[in-house]
PDB file of N, CA and C in Angstrom:
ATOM      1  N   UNK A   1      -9.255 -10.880   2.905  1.00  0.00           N
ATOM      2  CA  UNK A   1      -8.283 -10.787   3.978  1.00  0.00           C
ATOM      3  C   UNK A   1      -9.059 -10.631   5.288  1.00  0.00           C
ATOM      4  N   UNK A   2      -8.369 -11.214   6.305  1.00  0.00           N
ATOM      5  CA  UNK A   2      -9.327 -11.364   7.566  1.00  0.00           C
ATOM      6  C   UNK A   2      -7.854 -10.287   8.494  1.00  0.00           C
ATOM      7  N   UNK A   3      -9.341  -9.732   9.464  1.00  0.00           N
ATOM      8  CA  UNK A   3      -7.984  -9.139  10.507  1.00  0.00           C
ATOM      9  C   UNK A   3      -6.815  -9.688  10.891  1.00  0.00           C
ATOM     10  N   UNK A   4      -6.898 -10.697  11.625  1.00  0.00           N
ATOM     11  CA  UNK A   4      -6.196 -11.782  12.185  1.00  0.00           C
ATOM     12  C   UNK A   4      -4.759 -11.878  11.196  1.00  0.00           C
ATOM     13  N   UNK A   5      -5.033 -11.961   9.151  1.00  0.00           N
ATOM     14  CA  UNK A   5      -4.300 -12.067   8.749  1.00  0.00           C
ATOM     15  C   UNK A   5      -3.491 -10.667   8.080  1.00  0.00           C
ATOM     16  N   UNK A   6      -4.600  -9.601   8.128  1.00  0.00           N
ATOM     17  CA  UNK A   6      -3.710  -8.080   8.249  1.00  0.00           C
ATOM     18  C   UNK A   6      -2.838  -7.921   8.957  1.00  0.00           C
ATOM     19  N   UNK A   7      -3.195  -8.320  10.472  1.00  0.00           N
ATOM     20  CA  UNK A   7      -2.250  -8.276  11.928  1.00  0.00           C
ATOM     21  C   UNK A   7      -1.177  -8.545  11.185  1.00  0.00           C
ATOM     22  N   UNK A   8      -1.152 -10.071  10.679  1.00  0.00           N
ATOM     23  CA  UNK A   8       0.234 -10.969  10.396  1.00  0.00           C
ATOM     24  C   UNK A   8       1.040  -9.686   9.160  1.00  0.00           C
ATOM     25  N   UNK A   9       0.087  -9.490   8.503  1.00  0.00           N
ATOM     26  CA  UNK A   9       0.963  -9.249   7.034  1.00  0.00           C
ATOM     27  C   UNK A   9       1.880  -7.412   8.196  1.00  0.00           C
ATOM     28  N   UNK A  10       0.940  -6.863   9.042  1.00  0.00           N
ATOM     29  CA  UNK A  10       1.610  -5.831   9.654  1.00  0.00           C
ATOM     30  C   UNK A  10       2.569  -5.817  10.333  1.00  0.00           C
ATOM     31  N   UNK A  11       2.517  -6.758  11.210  1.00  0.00           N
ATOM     32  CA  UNK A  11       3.324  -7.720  12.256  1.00  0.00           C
ATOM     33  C   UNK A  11       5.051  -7.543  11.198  1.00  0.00           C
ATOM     34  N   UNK A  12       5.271  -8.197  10.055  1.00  0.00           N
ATOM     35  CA  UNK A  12       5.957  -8.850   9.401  1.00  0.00           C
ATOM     36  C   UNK A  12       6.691  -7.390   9.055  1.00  0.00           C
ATOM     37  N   UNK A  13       6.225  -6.213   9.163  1.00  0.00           N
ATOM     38  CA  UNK A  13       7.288  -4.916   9.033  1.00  0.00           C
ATOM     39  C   UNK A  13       7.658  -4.337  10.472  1.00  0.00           C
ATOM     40  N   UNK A  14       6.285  -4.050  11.200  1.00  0.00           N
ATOM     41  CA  UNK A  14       6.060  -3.280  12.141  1.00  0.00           C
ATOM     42  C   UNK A  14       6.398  -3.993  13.594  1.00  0.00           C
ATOM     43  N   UNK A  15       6.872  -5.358  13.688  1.00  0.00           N
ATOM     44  CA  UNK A  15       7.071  -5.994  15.010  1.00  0.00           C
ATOM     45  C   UNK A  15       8.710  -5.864  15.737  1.00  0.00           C
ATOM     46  N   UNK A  16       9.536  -5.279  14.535  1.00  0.00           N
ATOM     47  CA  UNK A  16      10.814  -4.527  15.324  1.00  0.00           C
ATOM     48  C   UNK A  16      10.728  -3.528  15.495  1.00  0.00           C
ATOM     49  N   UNK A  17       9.921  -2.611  15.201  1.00  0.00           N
ATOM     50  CA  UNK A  17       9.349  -0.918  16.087  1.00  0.00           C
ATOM     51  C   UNK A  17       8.625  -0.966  17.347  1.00  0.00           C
ATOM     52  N   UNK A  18       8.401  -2.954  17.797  1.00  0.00           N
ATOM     53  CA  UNK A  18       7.511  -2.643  19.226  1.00  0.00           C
ATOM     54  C   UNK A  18       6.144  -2.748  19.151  1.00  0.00           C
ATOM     55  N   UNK A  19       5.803  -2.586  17.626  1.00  0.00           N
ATOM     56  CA  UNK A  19       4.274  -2.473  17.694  1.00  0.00           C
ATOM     57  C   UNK A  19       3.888  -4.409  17.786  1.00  0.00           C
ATOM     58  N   UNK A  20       2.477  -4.159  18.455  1.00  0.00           N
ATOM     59  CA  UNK A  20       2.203  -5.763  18.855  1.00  0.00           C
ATOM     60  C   UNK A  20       0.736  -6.052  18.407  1.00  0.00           C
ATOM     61  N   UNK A  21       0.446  -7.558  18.107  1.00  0.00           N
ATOM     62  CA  UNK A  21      -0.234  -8.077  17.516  1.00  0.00           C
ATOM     63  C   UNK A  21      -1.933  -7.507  18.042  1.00  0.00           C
ATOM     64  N   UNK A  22      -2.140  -7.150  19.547  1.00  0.00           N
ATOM     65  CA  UNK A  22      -3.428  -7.217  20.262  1.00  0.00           C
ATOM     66  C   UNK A  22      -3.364  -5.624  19.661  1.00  0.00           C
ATOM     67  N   UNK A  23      -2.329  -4.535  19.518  1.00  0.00           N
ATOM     68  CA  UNK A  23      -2.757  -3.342  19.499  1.00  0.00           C
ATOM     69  C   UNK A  23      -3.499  -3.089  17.800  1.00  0.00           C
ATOM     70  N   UNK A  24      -2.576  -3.974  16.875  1.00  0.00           N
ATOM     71  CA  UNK A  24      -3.514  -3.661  15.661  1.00  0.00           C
ATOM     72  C   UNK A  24      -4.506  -4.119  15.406  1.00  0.00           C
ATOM     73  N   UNK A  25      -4.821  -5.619  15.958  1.00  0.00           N
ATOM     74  CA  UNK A  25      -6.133  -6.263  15.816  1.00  0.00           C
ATOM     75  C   UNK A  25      -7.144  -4.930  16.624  1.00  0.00           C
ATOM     76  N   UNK A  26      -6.912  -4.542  17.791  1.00  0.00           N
ATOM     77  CA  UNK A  26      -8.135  -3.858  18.203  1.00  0.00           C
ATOM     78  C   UNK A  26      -8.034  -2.466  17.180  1.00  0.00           C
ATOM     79  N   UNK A  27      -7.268  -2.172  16.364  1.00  0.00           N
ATOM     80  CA  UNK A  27      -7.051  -1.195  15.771  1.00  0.00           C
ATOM     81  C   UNK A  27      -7.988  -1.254  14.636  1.00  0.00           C
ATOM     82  N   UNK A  28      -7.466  -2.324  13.681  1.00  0.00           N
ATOM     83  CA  UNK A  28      -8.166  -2.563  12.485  1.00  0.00           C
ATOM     84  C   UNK A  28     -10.032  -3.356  13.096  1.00  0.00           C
ATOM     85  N   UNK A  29     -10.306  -3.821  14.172  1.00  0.00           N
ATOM     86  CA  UNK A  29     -11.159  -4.179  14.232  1.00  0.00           C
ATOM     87  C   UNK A  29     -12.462  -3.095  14.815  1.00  0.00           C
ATOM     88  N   UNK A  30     -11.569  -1.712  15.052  1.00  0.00           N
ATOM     89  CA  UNK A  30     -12.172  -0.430  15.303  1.00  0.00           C
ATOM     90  C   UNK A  30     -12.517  -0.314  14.055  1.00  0.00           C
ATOM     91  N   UNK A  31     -11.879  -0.026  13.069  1.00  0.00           N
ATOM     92  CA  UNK A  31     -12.073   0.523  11.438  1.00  0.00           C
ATOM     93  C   UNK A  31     -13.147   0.027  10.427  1.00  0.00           C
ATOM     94  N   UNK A  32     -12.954  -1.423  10.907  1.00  0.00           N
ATOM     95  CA  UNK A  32     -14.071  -2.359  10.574  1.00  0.00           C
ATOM     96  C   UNK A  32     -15.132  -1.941  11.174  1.00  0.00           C
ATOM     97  N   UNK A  33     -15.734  -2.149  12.428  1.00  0.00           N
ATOM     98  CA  UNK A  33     -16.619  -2.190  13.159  1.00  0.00           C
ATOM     99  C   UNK A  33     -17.054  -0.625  13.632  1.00  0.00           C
ATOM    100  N   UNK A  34     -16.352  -0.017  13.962  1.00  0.00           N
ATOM    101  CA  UNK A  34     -17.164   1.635  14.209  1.00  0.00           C
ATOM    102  C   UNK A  34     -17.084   2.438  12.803  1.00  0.00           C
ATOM    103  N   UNK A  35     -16.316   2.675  12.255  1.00  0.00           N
ATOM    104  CA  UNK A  35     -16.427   2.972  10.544  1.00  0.00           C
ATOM    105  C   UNK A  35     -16.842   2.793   9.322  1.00  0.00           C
ATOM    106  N   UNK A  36     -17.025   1.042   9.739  1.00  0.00           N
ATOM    107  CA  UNK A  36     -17.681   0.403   8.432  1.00  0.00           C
ATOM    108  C   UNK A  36     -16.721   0.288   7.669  1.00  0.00           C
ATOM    109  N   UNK A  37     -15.862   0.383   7.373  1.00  0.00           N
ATOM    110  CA  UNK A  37     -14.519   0.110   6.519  1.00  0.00           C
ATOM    111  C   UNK A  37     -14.284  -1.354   6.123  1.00  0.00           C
ATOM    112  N   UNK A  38     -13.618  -1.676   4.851  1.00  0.00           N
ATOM    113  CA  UNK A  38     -13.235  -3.068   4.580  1.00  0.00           C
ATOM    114  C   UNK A  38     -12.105  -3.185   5.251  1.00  0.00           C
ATOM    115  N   UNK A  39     -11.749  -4.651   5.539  1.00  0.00           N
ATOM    116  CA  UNK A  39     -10.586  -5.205   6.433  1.00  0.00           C
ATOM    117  C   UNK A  39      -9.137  -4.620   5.631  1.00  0.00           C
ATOM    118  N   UNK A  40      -9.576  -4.369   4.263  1.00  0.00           N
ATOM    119  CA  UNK A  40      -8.140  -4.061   3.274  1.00  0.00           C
ATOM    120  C   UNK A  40      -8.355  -2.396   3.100  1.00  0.00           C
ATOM    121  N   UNK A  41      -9.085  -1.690   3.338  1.00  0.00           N
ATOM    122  CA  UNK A  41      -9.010  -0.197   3.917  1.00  0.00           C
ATOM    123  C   UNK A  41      -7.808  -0.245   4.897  1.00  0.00           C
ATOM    124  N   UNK A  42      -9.054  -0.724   6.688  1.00  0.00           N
ATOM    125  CA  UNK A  42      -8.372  -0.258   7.235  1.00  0.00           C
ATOM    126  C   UNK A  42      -7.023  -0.824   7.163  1.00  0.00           C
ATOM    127  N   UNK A  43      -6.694  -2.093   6.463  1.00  0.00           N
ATOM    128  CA  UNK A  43      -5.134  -2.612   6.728  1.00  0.00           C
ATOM    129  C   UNK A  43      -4.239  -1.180   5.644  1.00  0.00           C
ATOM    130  N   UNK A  44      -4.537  -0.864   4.828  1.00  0.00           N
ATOM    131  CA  UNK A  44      -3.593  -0.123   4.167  1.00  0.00           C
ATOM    132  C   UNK A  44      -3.906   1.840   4.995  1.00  0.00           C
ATOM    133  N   UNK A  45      -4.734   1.910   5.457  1.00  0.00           N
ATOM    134  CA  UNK A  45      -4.596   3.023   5.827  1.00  0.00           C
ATOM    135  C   UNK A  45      -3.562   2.996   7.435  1.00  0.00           C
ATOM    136  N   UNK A  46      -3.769   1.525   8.149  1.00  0.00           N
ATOM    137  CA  UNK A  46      -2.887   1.467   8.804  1.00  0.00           C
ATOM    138  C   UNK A  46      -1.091   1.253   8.423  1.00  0.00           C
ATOM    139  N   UNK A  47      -1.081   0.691   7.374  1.00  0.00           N
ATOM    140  CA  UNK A  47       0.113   0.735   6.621  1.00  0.00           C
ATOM    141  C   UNK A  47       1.285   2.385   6.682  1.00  0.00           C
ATOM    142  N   UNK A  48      -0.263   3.441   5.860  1.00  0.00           N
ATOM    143  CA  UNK A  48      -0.127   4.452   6.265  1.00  0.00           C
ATOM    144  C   UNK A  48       0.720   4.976   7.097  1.00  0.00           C
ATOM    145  N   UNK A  49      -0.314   4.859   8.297  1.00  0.00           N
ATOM    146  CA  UNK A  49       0.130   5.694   9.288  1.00  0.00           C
ATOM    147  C   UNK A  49       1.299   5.346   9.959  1.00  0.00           C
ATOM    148  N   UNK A  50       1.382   4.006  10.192  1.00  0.00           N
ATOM    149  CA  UNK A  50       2.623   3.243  10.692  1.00  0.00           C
ATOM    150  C   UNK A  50       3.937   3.587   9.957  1.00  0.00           C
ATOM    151  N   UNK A  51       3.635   3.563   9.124  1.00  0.00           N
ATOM    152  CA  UNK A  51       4.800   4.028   7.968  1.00  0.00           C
ATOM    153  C   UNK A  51       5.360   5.294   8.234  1.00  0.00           C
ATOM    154  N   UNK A  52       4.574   6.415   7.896  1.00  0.00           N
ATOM    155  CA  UNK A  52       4.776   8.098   8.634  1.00  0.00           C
ATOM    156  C   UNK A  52       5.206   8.199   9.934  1.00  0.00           C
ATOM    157  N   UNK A  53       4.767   7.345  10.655  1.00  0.00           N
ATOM    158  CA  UNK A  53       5.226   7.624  12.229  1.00  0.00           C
ATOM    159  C   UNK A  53       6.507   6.925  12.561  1.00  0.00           C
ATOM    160  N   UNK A  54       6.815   5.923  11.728  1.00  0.00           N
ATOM    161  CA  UNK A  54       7.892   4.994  12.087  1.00  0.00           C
ATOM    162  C   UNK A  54       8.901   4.638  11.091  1.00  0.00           C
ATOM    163  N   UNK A  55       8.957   6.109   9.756  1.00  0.00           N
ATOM    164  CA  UNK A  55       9.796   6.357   9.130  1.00  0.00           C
ATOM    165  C   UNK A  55      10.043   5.299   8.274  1.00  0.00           C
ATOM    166  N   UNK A  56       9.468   4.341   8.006  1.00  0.00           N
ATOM    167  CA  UNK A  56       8.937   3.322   6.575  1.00  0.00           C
ATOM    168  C   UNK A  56       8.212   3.588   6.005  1.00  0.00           C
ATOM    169  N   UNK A  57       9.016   3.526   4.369  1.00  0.00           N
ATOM    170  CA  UNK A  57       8.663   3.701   3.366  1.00  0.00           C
ATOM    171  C   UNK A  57       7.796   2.689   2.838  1.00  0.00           C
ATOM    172  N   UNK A  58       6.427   3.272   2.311  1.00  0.00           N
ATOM    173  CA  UNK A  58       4.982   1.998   2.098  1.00  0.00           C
ATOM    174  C   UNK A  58       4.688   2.798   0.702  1.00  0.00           C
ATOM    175  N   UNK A  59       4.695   1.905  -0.061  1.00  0.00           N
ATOM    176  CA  UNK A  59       3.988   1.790  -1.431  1.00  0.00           C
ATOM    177  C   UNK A  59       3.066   1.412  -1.744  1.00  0.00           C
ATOM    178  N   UNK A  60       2.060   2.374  -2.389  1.00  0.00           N
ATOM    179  CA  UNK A  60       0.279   1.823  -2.863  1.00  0.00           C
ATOM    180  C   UNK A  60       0.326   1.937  -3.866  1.00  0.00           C
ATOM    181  N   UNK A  61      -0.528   1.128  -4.490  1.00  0.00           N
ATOM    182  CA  UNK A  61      -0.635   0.977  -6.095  1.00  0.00           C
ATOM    183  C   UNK A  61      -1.935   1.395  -6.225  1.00  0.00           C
ATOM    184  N   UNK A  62      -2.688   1.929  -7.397  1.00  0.00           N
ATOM    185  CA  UNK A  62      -3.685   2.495  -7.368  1.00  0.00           C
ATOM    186  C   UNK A  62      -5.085   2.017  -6.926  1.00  0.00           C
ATOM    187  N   UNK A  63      -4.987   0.906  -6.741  1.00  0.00           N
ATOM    188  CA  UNK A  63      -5.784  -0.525  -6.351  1.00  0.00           C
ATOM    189  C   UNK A  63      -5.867  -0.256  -4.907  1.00  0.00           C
ATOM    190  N   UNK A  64      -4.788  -0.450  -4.584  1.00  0.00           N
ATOM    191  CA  UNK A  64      -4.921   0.510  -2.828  1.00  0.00           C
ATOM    192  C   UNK A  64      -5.651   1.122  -2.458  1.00  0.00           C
ATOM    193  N   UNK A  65      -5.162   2.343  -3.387  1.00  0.00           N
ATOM    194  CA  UNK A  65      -5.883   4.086  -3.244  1.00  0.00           C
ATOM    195  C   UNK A  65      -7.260   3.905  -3.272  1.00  0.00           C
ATOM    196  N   UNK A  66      -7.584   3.118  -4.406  1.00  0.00           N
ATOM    197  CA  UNK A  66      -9.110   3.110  -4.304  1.00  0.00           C
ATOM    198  C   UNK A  66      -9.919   2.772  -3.058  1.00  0.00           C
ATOM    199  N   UNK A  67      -9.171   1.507  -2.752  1.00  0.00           N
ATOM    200  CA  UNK A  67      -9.616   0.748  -1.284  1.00  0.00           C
ATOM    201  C   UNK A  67      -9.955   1.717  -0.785  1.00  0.00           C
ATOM    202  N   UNK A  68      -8.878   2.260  -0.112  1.00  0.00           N
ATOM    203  CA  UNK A  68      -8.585   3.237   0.808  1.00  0.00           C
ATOM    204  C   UNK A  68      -9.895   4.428   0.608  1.00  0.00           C
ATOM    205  N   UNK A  69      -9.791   5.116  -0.523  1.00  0.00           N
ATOM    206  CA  UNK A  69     -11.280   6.101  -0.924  1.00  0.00           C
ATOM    207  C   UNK A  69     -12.361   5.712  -0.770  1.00  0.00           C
ATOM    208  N   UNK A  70     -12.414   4.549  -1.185  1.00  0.00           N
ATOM    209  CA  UNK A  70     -13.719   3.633  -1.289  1.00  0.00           C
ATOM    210  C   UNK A  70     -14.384   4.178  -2.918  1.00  0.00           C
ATOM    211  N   UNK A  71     -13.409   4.445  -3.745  1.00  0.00           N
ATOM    212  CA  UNK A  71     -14.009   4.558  -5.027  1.00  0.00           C
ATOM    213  C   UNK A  71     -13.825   3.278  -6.225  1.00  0.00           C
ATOM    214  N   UNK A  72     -13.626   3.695  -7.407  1.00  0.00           N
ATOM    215  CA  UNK A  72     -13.198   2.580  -8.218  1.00  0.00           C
ATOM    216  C   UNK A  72     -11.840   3.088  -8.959  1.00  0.00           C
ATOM    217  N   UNK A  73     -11.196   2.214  -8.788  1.00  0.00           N
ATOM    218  CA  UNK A  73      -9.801   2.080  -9.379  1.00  0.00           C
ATOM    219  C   UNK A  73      -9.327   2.863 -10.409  1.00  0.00           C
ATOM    220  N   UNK A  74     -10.163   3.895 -11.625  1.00  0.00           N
ATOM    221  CA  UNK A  74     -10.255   4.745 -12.607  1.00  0.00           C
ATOM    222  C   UNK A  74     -10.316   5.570 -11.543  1.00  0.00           C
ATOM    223  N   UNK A  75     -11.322   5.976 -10.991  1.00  0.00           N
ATOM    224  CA  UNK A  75     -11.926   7.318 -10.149  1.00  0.00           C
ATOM    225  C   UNK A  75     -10.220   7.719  -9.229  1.00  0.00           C
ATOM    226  N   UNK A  76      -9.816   6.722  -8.674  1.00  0.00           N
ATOM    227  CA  UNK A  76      -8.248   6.630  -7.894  1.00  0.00           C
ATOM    228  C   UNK A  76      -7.651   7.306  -8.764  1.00  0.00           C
ATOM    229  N   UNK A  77      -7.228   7.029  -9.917  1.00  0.00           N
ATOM    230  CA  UNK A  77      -6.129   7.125 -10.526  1.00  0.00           C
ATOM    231  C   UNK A  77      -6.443   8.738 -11.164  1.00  0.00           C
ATOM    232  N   UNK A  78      -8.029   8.824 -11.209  1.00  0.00           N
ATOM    233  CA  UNK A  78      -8.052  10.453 -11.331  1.00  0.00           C
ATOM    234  C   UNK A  78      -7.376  11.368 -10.429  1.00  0.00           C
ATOM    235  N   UNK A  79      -8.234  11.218  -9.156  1.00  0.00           N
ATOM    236  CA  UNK A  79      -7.400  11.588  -8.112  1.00  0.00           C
ATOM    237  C   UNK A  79      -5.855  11.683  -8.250  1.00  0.00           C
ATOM    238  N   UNK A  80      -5.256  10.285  -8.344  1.00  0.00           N
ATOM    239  CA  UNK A  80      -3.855  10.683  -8.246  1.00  0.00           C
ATOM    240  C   UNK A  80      -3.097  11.535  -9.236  1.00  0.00           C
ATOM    241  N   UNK A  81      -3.817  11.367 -10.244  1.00  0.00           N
ATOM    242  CA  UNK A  81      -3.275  12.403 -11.663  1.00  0.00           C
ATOM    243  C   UNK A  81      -3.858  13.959 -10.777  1.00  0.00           C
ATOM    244  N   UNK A  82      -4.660  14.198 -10.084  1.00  0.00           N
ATOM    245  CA  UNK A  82      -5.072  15.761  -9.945  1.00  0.00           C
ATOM    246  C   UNK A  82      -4.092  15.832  -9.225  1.00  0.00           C
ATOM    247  N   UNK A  83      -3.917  15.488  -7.800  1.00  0.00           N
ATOM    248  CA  UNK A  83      -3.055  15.719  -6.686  1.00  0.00           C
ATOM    249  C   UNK A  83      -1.312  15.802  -7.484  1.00  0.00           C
ATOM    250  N   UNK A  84      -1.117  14.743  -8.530  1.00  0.00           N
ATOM    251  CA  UNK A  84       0.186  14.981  -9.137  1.00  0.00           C
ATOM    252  C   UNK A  84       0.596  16.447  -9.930  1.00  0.00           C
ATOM    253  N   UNK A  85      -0.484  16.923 -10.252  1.00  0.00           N
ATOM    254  CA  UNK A  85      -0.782  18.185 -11.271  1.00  0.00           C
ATOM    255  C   UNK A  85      -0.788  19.271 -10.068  1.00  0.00           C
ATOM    256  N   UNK A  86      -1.411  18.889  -8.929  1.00  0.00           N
ATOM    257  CA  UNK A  86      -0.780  20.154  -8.409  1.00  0.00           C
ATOM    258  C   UNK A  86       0.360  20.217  -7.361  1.00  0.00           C
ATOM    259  N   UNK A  87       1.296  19.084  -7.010  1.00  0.00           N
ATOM    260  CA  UNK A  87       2.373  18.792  -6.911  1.00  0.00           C
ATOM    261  C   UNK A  87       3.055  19.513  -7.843  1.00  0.00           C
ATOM    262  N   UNK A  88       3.263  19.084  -8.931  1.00  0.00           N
ATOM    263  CA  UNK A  88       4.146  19.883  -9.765  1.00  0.00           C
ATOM    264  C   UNK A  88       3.997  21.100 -10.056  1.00  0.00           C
ATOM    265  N   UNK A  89       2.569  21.687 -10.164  1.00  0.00           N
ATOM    266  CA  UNK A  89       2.197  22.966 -10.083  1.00  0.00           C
ATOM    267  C   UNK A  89       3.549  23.756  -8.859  1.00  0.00           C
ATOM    268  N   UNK A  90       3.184  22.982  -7.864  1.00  0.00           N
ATOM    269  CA  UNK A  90       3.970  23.738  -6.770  1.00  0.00           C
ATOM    270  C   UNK A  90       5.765  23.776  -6.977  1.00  0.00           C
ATOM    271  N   UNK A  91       5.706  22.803  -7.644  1.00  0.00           N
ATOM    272  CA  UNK A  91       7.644  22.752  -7.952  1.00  0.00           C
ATOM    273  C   UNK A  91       7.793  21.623  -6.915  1.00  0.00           C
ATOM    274  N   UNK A  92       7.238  20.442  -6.630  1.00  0.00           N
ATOM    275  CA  UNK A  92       7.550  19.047  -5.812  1.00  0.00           C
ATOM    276  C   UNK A  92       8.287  18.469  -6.791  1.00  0.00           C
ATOM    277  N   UNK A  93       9.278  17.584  -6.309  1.00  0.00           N
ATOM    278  CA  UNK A  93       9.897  16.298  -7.161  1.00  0.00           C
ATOM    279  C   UNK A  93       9.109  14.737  -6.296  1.00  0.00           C
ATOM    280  N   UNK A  94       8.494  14.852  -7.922  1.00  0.00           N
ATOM    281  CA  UNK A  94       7.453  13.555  -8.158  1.00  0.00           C
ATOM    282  C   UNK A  94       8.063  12.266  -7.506  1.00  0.00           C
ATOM    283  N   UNK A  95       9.005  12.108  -8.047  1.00  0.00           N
ATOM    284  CA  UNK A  95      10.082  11.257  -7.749  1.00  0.00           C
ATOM    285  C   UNK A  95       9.619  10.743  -5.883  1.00  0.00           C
ATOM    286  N   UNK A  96       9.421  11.355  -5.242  1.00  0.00           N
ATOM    287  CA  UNK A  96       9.744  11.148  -3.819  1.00  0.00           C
ATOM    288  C   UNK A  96       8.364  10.757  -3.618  1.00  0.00           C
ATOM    289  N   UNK A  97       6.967  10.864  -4.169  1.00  0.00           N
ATOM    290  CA  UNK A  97       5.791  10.577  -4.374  1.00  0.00           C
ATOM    291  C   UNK A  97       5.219   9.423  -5.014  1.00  0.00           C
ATOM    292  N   UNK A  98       5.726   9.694  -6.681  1.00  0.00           N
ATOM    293  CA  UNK A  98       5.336   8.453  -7.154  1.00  0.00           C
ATOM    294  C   UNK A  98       6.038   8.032  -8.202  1.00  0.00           C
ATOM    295  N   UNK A  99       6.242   6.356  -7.976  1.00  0.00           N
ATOM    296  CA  UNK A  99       7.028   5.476  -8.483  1.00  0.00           C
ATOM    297  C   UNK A  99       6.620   4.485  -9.604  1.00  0.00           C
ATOM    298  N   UNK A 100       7.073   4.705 -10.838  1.00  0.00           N
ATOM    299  CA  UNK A 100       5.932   4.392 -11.802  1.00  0.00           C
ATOM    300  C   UNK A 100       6.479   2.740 -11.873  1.00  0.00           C
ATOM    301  N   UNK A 101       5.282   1.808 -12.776  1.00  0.00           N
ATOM    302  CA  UNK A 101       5.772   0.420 -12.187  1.00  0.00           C
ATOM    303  C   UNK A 101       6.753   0.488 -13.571  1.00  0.00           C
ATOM    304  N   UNK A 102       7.536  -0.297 -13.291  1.00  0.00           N
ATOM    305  CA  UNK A 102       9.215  -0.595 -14.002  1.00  0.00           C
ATOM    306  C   UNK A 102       8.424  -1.685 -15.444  1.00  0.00           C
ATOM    307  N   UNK A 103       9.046  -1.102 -16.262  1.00  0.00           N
ATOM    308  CA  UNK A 103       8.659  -2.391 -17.267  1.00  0.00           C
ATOM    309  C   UNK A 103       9.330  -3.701 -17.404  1.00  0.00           C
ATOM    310  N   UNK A 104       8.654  -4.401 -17.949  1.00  0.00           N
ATOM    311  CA  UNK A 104       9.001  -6.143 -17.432  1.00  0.00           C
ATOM    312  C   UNK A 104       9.841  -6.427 -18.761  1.00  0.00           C
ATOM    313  N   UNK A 105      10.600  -6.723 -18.626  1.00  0.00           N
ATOM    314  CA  UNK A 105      11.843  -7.872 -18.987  1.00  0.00           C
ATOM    315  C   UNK A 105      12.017  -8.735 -20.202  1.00  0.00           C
ATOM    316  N   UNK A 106      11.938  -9.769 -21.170  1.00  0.00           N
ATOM    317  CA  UNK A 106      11.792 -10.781 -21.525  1.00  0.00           C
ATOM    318  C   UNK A 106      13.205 -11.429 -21.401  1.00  0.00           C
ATOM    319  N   UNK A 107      13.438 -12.333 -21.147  1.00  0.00           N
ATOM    320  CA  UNK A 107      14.725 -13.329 -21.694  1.00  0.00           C
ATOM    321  C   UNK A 107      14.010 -14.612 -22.523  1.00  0.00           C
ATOM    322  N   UNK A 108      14.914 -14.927 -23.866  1.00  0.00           N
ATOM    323  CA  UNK A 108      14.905 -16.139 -23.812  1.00  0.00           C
ATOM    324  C   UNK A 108      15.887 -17.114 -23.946  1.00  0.00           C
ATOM    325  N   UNK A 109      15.837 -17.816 -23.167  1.00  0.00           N
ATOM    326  CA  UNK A 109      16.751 -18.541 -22.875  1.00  0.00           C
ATOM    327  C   UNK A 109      16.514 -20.300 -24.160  1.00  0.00           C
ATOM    328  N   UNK A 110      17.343 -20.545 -24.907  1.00  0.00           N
ATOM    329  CA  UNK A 110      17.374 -21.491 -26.123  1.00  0.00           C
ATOM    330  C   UNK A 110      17.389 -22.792 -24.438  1.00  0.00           C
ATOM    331  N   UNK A 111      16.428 -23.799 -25.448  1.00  0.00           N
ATOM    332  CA  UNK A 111      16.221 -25.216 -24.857  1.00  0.00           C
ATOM    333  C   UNK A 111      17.485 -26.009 -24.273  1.00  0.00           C
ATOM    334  N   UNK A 112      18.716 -25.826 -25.475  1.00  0.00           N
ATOM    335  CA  UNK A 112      20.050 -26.278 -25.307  1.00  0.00           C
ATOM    336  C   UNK A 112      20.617 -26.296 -23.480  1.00  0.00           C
ATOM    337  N   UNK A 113      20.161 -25.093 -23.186  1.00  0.00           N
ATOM    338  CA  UNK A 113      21.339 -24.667 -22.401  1.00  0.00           C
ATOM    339  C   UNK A 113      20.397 -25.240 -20.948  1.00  0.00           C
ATOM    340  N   UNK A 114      19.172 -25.841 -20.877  1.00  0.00           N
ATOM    341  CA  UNK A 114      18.496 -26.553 -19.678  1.00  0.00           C
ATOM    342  C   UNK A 114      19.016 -28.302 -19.915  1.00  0.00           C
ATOM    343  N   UNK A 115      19.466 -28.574 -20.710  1.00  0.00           N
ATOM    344  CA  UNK A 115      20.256 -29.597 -20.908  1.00  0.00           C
ATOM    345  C   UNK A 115      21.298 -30.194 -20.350  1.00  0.00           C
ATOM    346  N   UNK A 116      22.567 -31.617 -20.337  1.00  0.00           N
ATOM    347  CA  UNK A 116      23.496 -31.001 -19.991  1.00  0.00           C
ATOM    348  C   UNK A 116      24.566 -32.090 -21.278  1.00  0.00           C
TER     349      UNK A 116
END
C-alpha cells in the first residue's frame, strides 16, 4: 500500500467529517518518514485515532494489531488474549471490544434450479 492509496482508502470514511486528502498524506508521510513506520502501521493507527475522535467505529483484525506493534501475528494475538483477561478481570463487556469473526455459511444450491 502506498500513501497516496491509504489517503484514498481514509478519504472514503473520513471525507464527510472535513478531514482532507493533503492533511493525511502529510500525516501518514510523518509516520513513515520521522518514525520509520510501515505505510500500513501508520494507515491503521490513523484509522485509530480518526475513529476515537470522530466517533467511528474501526475494526482490526489481529493482522492489524500486529502491523500496528510491529510484532508477528501469534505475538498480537497474545497480547490481545492478555489485555482481554484483564478486561474481564475488571468486569468489562467484551462485547464492546471484541468481535469474534462470524462463521461462514455453506449453501448448496442443486444444478436444476441455474437452469430454466
Amino acid at each position: 500500500m502506498t500513501i497516496e492509496e491509504a489517503a484514498d482508502r481514509l478519504l472514503q470514511t473520513y471525507s464527510t467529517y472535513g478531514v482532507r486528502r493533503k492533511f493525511l498524506v502529510e500525516l501518514l508521510e510523518s509516520g513513515v518518514v520521522n518514525y520509520g513506520l510501515s505505510v500500513l502501521a501508520v494507515f491503521n493507527g490513523t484509522r485509530m485515532m480518526l475513529g476515537q475522535q470522530l466517533g467511528v467505529q474501526e475494526l482490526f483484525s489481529a493482522r492489524d494489531v500486529a502491523e500496528m506493534l510491529d510484532v508477528s501475528e501469534e505475538q498480537a494475538i497474545l497480547e490481545i488474549e492478555k489485555a482481554k483477561a484483564e478486561l474481564l478481570e475488571q468486569g468489562e463487556d467484551m462485547s464492546k471490544y471484541i468481535i469474534s469473526e462470524p462463521e461462514h455459511q455453506k449453501f448448496i444450491v442443486p444444478p436444476t434450479r441455474w437452469t430454466s
